[in-house]
C-alpha atoms as a PDB file:
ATOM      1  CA  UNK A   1     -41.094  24.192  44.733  1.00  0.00           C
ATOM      2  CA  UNK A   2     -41.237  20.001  44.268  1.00  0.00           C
ATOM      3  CA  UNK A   3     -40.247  18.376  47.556  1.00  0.00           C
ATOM      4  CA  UNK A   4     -36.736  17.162  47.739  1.00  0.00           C
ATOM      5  CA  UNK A   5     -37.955  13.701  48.673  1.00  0.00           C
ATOM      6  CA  UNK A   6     -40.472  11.657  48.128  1.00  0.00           C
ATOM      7  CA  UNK A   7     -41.494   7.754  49.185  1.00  0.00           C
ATOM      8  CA  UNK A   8     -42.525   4.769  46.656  1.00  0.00           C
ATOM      9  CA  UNK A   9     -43.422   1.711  48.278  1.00  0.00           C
ATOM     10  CA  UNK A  10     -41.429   2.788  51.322  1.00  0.00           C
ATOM     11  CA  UNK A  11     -38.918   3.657  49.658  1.00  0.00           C
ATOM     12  CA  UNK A  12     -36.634   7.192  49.650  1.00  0.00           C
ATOM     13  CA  UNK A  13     -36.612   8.998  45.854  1.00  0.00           C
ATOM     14  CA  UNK A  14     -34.301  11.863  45.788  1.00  0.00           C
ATOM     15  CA  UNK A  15     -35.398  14.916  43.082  1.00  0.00           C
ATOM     16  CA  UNK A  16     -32.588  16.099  40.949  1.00  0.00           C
ATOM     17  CA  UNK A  17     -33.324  19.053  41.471  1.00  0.00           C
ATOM     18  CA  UNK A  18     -34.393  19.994  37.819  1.00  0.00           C
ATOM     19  CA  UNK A  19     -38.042  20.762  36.853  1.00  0.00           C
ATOM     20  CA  UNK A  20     -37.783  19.310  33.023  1.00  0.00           C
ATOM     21  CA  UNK A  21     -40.595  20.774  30.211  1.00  0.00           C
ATOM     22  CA  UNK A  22     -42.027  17.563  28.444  1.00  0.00           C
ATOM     23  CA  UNK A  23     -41.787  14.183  29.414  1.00  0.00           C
ATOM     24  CA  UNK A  24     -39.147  13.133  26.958  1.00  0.00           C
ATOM     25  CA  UNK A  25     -36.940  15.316  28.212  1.00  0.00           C
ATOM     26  CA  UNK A  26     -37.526  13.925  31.336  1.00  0.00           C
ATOM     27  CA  UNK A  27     -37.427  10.302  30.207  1.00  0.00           C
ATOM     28  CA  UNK A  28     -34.166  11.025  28.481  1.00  0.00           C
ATOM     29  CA  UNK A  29     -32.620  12.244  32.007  1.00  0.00           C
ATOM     30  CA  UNK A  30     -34.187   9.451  33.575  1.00  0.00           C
ATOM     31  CA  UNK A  31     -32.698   6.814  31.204  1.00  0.00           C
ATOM     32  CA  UNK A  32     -29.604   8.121  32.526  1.00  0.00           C
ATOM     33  CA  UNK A  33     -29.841   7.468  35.706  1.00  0.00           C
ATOM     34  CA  UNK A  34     -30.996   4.038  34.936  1.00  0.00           C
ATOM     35  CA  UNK A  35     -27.894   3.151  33.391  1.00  0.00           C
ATOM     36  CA  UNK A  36     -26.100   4.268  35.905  1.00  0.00           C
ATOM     37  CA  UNK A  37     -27.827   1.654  37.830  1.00  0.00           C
ATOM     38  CA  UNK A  38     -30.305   4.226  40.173  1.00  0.00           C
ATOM     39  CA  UNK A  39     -33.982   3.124  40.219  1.00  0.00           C
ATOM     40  CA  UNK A  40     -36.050   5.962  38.730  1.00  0.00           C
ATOM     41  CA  UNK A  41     -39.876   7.367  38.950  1.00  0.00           C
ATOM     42  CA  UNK A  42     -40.855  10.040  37.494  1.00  0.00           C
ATOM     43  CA  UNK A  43     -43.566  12.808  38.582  1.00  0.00           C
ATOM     44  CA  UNK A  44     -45.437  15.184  36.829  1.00  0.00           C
ATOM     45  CA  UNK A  45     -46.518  18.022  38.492  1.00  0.00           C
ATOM     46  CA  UNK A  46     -48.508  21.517  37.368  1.00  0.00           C
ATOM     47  CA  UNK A  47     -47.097  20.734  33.852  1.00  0.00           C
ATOM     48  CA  UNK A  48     -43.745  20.268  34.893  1.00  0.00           C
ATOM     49  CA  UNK A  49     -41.698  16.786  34.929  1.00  0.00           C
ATOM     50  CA  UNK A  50     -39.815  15.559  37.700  1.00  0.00           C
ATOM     51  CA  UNK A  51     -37.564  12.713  38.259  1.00  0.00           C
ATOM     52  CA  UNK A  52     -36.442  11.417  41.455  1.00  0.00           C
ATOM     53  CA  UNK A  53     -34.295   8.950  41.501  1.00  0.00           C
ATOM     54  CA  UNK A  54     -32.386   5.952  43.980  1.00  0.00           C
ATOM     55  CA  UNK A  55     -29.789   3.857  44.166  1.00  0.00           C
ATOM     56  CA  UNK A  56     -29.435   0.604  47.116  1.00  0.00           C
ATOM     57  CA  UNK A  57     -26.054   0.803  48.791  1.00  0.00           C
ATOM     58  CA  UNK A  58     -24.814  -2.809  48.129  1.00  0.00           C
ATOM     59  CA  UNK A  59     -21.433  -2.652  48.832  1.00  0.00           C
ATOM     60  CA  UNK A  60     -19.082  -0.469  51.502  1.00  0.00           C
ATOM     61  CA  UNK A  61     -15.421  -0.080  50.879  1.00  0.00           C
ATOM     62  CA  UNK A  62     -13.337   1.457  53.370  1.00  0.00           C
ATOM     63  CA  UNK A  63      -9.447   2.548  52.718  1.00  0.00           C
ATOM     64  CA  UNK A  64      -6.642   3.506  54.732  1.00  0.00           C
ATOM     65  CA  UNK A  65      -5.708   2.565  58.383  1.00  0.00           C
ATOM     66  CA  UNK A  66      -7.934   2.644  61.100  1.00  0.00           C
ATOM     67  CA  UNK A  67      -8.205   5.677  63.180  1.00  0.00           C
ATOM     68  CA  UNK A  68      -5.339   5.284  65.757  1.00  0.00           C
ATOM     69  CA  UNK A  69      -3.403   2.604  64.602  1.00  0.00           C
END
């Protein structure tokens, strides 16, 4: 089994968890996630295609009250 998680240039890639046949297929996935603005790399591995995928947290929104108000 492909490890969950993998580092890039220091960097944290997440797997999707899928194990794609050729590399268009897993280009296609990958083009995706890139337009969902993640940061992509993909791996092949014992004739299987990976893609692991990122995204930078760049903003935090927080709703309600505070706790005890």
């Amino acid at each position: 089994m492909p490890e969950s998680s993998l580092y890039f240039d220091g960097r944290k890639f997440m797997w999707d968890g899928q194990e794609y046949g050729t590399e268009d297929e897993a280009k296609k996935v990958s083009q995706g996630y890139e337009d969902d603005r993640f940061e992509v790399k993909l791996v092949s591995e014992e004739g299987k295609h990976l893609v692991y995928a990122r995204r930078e947290v760049t903003e935090i929104v927080l709703e309600g009250a505070p706790p005890g108000v």
